[in-house]
N, C-alpha and C. Protein backbone atom coordinates (compact mmCIF):
# COMPACT_ATOMS: atom_id res chain seq x y z
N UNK A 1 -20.66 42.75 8.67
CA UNK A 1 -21.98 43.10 8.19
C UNK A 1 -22.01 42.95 6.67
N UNK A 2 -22.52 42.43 6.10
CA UNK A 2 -23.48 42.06 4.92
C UNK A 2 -23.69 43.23 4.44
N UNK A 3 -23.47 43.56 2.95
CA UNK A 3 -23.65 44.56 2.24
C UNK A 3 -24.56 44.53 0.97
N UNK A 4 -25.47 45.35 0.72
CA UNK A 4 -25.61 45.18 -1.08
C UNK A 4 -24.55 45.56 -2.01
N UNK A 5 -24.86 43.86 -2.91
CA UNK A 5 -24.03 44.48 -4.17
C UNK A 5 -24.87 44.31 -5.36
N UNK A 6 -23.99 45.26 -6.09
CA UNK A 6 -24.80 45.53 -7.66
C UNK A 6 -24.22 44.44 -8.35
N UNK A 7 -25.33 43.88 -9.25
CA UNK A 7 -25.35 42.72 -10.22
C UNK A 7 -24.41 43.58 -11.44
N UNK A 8 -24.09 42.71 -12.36
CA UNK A 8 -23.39 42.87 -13.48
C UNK A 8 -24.46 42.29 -14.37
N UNK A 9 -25.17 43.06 -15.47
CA UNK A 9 -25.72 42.90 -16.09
C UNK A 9 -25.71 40.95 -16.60
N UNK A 10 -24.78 41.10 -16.92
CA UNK A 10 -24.46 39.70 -17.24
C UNK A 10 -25.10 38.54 -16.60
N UNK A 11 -25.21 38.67 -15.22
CA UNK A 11 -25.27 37.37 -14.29
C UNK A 11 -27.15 37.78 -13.96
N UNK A 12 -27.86 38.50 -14.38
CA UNK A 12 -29.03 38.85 -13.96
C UNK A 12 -29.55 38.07 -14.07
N UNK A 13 -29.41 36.62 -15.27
CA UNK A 13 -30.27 35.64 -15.70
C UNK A 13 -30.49 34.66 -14.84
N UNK A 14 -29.16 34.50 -14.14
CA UNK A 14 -28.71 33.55 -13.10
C UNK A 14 -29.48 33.79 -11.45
N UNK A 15 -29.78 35.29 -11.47
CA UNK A 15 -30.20 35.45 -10.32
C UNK A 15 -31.42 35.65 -10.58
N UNK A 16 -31.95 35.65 -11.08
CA UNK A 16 -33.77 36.15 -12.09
C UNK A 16 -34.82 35.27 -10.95
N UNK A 17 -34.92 34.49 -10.95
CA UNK A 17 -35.14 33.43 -10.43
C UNK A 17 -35.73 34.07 -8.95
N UNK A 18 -34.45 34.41 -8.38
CA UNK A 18 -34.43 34.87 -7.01
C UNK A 18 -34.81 36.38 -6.80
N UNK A 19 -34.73 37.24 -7.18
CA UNK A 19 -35.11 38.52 -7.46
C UNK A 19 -35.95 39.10 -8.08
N UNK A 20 -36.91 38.20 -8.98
CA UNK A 20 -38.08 38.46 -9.59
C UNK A 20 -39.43 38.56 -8.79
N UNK A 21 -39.10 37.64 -7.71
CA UNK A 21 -40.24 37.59 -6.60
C UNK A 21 -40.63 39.00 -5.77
N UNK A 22 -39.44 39.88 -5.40
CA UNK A 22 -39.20 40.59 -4.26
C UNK A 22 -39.62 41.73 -5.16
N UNK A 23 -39.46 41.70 -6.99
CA UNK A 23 -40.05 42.77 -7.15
C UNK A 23 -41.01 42.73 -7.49
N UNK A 24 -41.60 41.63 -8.18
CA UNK A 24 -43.17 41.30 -8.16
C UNK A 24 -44.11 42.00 -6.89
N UNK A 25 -43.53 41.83 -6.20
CA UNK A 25 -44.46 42.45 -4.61
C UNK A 25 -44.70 43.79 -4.92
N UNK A 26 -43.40 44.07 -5.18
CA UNK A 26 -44.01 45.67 -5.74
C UNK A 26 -44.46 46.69 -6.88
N UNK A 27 -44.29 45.67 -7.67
CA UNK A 27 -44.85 46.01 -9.17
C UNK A 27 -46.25 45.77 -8.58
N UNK A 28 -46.96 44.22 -7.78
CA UNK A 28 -48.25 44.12 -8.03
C UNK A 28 -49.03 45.07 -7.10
N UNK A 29 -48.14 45.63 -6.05
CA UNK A 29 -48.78 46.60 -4.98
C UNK A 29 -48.59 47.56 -5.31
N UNK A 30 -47.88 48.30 -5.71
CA UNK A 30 -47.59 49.98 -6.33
C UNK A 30 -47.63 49.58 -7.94
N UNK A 31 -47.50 49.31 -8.85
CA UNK A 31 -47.09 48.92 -10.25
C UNK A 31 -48.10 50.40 -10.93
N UNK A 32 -49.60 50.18 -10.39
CA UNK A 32 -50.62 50.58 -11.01
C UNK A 32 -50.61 50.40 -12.20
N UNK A 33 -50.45 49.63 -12.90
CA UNK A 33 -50.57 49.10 -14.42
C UNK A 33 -49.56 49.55 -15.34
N UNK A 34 -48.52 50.65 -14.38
CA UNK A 34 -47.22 51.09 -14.97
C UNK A 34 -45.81 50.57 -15.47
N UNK A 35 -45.80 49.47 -14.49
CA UNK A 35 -44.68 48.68 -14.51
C UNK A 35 -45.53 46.89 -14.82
N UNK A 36 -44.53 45.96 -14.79
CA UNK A 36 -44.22 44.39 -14.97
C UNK A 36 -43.25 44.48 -14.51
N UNK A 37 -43.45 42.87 -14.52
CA UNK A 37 -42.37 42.06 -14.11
C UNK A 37 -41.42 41.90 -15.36
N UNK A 38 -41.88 41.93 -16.21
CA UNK A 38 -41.43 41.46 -17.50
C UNK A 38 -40.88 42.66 -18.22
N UNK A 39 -40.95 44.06 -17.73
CA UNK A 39 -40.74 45.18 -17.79
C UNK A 39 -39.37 45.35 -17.31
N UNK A 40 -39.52 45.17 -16.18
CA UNK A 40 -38.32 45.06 -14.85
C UNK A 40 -37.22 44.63 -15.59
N UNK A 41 -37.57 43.03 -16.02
CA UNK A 41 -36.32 41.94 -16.93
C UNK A 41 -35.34 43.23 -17.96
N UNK A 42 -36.44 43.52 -18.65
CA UNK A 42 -35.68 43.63 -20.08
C UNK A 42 -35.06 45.08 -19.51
N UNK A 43 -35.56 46.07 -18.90
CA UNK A 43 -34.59 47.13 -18.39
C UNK A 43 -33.56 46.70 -17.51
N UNK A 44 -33.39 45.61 -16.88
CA UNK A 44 -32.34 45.03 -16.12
C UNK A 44 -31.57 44.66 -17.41
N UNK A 45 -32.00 43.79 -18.31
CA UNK A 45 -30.77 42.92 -19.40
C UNK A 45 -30.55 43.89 -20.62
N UNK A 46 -31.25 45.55 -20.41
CA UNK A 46 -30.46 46.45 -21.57
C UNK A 46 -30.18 48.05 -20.64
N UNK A 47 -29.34 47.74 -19.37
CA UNK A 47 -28.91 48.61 -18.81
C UNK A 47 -29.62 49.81 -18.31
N UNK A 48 -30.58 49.71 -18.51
CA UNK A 48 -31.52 50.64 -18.16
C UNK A 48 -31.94 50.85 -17.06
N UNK A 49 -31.69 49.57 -15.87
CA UNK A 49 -31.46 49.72 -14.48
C UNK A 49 -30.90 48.52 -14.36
N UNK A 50 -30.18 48.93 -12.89
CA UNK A 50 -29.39 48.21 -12.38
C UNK A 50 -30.35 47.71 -11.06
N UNK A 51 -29.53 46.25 -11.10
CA UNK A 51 -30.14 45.55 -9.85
C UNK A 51 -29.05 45.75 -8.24
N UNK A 52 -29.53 45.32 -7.34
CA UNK A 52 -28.54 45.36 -6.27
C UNK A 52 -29.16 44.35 -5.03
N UNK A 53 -28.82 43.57 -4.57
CA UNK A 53 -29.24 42.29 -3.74
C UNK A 53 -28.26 42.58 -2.06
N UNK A 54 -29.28 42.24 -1.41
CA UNK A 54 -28.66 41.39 0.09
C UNK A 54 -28.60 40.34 -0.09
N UNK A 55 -27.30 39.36 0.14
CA UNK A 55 -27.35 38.22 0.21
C UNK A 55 -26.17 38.24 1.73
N UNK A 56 -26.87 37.86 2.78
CA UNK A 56 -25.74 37.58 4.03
C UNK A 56 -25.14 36.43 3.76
N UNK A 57 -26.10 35.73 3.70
CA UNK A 57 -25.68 34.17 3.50
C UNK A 57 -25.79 33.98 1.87
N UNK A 58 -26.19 32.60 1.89
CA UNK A 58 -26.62 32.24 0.33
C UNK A 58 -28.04 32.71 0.05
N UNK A 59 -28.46 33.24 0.44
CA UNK A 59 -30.01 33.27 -0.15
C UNK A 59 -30.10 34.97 -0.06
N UNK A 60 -30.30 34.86 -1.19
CA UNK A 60 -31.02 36.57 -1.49
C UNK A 60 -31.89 37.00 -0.53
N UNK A 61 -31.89 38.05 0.39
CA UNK A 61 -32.81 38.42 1.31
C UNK A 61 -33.71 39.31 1.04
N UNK A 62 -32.68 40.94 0.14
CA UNK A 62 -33.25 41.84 -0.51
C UNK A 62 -32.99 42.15 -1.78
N UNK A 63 -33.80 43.18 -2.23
CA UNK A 63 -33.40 43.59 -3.47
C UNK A 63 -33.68 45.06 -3.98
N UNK A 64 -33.24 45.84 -5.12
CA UNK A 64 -33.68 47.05 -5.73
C UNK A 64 -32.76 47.23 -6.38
N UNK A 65 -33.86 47.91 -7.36
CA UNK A 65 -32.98 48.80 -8.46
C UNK A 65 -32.54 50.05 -8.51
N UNK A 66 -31.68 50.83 -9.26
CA UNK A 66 -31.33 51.66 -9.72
C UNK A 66 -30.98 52.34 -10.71
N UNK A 67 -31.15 53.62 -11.14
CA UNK A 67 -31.06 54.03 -12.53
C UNK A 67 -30.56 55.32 -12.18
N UNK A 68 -29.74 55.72 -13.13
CA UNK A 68 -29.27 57.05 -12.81
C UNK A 68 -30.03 58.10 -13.69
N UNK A 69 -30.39 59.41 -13.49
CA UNK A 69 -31.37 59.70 -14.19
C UNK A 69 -30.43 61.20 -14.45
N UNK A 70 -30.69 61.69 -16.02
CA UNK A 70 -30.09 63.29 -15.97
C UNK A 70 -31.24 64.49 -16.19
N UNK A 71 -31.48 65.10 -15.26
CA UNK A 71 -32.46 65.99 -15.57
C UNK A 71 -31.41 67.55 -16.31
N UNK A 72 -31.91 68.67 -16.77
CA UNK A 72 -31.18 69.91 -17.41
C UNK A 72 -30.61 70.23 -16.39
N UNK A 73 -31.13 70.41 -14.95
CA UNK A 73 -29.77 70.95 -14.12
C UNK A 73 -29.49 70.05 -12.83
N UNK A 74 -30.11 69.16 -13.19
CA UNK A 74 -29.34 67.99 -11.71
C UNK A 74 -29.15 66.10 -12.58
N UNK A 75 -28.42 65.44 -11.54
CA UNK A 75 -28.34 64.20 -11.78
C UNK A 75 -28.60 63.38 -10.40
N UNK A 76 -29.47 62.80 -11.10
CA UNK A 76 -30.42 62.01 -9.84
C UNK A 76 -29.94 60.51 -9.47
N UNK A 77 -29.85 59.84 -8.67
CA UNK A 77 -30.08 58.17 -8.33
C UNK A 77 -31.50 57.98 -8.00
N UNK A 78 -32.28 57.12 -9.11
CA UNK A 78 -33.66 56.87 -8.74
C UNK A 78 -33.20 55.87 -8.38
N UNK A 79 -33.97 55.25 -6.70
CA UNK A 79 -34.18 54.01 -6.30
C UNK A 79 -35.81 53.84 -6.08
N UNK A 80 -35.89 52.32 -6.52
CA UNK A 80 -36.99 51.61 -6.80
C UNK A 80 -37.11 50.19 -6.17
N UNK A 81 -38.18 49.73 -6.61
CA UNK A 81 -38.74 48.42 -6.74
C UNK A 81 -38.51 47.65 -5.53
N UNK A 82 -37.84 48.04 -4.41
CA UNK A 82 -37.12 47.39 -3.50
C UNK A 82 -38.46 46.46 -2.74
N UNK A 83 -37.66 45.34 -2.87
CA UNK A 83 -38.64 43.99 -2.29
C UNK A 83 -37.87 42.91 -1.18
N UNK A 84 -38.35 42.52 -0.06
CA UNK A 84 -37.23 41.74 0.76
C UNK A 84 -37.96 40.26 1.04
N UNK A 85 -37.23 39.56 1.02
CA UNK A 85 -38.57 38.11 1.85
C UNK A 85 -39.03 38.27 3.07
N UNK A 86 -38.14 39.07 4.29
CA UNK A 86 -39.12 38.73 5.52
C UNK A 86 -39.23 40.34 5.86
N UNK A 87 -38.81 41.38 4.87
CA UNK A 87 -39.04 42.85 5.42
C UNK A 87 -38.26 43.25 6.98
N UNK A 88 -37.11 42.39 7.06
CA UNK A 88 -36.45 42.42 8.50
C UNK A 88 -35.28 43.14 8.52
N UNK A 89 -36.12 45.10 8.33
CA UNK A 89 -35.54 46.01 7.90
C UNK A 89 -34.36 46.76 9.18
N UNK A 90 -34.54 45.52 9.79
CA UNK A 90 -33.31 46.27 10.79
C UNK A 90 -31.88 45.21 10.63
N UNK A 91 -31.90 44.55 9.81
CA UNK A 91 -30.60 43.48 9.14
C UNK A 91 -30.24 44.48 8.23
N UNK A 92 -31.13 45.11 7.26
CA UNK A 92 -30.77 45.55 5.93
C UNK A 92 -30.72 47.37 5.86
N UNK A 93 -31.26 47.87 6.99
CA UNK A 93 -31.18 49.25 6.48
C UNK A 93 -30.42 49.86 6.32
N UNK A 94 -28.86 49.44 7.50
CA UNK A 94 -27.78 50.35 6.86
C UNK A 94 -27.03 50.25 6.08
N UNK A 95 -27.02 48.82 5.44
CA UNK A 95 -26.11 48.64 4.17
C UNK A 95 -27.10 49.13 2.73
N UNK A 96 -28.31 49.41 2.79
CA UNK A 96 -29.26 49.83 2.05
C UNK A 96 -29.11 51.47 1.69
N UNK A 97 -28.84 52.21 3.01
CA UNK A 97 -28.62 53.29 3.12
C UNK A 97 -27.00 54.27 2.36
N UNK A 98 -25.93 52.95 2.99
CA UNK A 98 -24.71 52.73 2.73
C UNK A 98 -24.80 52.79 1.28
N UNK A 99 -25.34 51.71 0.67
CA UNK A 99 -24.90 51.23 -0.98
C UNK A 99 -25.48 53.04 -0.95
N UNK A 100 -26.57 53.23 -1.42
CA UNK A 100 -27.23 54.18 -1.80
C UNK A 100 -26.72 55.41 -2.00
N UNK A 101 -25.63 55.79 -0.86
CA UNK A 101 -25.03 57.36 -0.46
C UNK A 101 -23.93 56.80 -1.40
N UNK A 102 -22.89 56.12 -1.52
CA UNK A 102 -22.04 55.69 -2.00
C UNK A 102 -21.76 55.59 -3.37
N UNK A 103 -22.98 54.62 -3.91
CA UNK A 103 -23.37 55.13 -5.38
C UNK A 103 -23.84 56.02 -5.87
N UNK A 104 -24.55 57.03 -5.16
CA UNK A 104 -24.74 58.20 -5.61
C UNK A 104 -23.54 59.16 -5.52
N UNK A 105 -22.60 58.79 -4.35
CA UNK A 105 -21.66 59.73 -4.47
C UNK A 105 -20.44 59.31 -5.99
N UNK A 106 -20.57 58.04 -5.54
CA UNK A 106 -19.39 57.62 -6.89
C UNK A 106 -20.49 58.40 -8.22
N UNK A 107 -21.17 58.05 -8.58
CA UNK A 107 -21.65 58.80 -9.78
C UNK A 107 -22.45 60.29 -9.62
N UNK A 108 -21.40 61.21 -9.07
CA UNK A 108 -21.55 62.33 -9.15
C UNK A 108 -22.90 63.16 -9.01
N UNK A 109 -24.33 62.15 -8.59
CA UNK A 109 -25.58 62.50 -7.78
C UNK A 109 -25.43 63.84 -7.51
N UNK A 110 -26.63 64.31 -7.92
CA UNK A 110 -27.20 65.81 -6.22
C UNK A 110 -28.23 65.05 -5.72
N UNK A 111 -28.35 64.53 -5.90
CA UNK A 111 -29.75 63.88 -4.81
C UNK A 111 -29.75 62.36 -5.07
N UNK A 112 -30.95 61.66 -4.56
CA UNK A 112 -31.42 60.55 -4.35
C UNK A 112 -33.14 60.44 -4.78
N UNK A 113 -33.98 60.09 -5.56
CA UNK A 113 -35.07 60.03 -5.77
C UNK A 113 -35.73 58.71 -5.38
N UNK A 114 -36.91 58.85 -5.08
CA UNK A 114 -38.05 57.29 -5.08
C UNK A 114 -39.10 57.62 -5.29
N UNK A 115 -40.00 57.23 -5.76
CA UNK A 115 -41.94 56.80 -6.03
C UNK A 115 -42.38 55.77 -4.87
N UNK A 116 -42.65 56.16 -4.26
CA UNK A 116 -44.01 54.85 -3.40
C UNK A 116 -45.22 55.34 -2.98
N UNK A 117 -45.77 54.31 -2.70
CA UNK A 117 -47.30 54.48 -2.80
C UNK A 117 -47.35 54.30 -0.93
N UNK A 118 -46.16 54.35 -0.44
CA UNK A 118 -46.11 53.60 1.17
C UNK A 118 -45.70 54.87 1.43
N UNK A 119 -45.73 55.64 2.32
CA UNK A 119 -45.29 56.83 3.26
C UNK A 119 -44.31 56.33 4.15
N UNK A 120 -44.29 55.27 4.31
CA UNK A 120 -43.76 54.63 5.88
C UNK A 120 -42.21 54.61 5.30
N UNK A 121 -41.92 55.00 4.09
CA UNK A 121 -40.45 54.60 3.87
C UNK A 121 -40.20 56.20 4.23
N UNK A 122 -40.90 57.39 4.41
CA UNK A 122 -40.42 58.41 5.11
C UNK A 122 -39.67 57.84 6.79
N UNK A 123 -40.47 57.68 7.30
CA UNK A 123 -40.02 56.65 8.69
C UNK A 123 -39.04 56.07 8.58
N UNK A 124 -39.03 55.10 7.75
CA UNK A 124 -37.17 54.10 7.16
C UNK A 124 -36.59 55.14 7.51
N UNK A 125 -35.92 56.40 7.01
CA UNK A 125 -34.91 57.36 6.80
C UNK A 125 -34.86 58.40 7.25
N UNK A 126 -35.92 58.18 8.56
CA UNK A 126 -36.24 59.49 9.39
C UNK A 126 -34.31 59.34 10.13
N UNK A 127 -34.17 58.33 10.61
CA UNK A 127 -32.71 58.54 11.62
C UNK A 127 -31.34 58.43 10.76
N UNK A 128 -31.51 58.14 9.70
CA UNK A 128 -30.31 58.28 8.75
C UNK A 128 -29.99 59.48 8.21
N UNK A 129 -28.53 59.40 7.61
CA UNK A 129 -28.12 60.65 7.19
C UNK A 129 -29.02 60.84 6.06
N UNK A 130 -30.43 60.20 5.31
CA UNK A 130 -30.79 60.37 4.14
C UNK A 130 -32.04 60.95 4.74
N UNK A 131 -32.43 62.42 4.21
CA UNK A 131 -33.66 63.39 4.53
C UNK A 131 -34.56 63.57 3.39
N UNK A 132 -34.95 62.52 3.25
CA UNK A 132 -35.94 62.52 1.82
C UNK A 132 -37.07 63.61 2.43
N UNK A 133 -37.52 64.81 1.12
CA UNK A 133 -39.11 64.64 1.48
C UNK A 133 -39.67 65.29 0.52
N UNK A 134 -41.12 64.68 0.87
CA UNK A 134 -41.96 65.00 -0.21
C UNK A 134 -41.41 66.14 -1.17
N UNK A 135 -41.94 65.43 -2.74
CA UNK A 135 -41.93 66.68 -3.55
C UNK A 135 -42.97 67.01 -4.30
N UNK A 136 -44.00 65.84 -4.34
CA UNK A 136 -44.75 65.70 -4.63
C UNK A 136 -45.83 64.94 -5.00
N UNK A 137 -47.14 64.29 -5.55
CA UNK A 137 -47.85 63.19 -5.57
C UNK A 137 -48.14 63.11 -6.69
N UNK A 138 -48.40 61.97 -6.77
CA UNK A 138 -48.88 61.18 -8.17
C UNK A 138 -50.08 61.41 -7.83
N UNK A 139 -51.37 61.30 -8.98
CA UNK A 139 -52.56 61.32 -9.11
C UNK A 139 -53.19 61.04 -9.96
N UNK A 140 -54.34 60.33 -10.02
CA UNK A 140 -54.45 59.48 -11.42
C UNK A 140 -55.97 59.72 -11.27
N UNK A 141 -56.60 59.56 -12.85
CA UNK A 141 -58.30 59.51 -12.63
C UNK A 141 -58.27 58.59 -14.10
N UNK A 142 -59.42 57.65 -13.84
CA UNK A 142 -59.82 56.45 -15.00
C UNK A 142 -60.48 57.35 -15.52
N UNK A 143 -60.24 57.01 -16.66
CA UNK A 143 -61.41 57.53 -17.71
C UNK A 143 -62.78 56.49 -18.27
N UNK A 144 -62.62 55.50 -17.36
CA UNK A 144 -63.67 54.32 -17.71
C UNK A 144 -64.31 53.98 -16.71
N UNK A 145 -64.44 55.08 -15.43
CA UNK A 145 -64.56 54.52 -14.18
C UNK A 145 -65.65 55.42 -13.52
């Protein structure tokens, strides 16, 4: 079985190409004017998050980032941006799940965090050892609207 691995800052340029697409999907569907693509880049090429890819074969299937975050009394793994080409989340969920517990355990995590605008990733992780839940919602009002 096919695993995600984390990019080395270094080689991000090389894979840019291929991984810019999968998060485009979700910058332009969740982003809300918060994120880019071009956003994404430069926190990928000054450590500020890390990337992590499915590749079974040669071709990148999935993707997401990660950032480790320190709040005053916990240390978090935010995962993000995650984008796939055919969403054929039963190839990828347990090595998704896998990387995730793993790197959070190697870097000394109490938890696991995410933002989406999709509920349905409650569902993803309903049968895994990962029990996300709500903590709370985003909410936004235009002031031009």
């Amino acid at each position: 079985m096919a695993n995600f691995i984390k990019l080395d800052t270094e080689i991000i340029p090389i894979f840019w190409s291929d991984i810019a697409p999968l998060f485009s999907k979700v910058v332009d569907s969740q982003g809300a004017g918060r994120d880019s693509i071009d956003l994404i880049k430069f926190k990928l090429q000054n450590n500020l998050l890390d990337a992590w890819v499915y590749r079974p074969e040669n071709e990148i299937e999935a993707a997401y980032c990660t950032n480790i975050i320190l709040y005053p009394q916990k240390k978090s793994l935010f995962w993000g941006y995650m984008g796939a080409i055919n969403n054929n989340l039963s190839q990828w969920k347990s090595p998704l799940v896998k990387s995730l517990k793993d790197y959070a355990a190697l870097n000394e995590c109490d938890c696991i965090e995410f933002f989406s605008t999709r509920k349905g990733w409650l569902k993803v992780f309903k049968d895994t050892s990962l029990k996300f839940k709500p903590i709370g919602t985003a909410y936004e009002v235009k002031l031009n609207e």
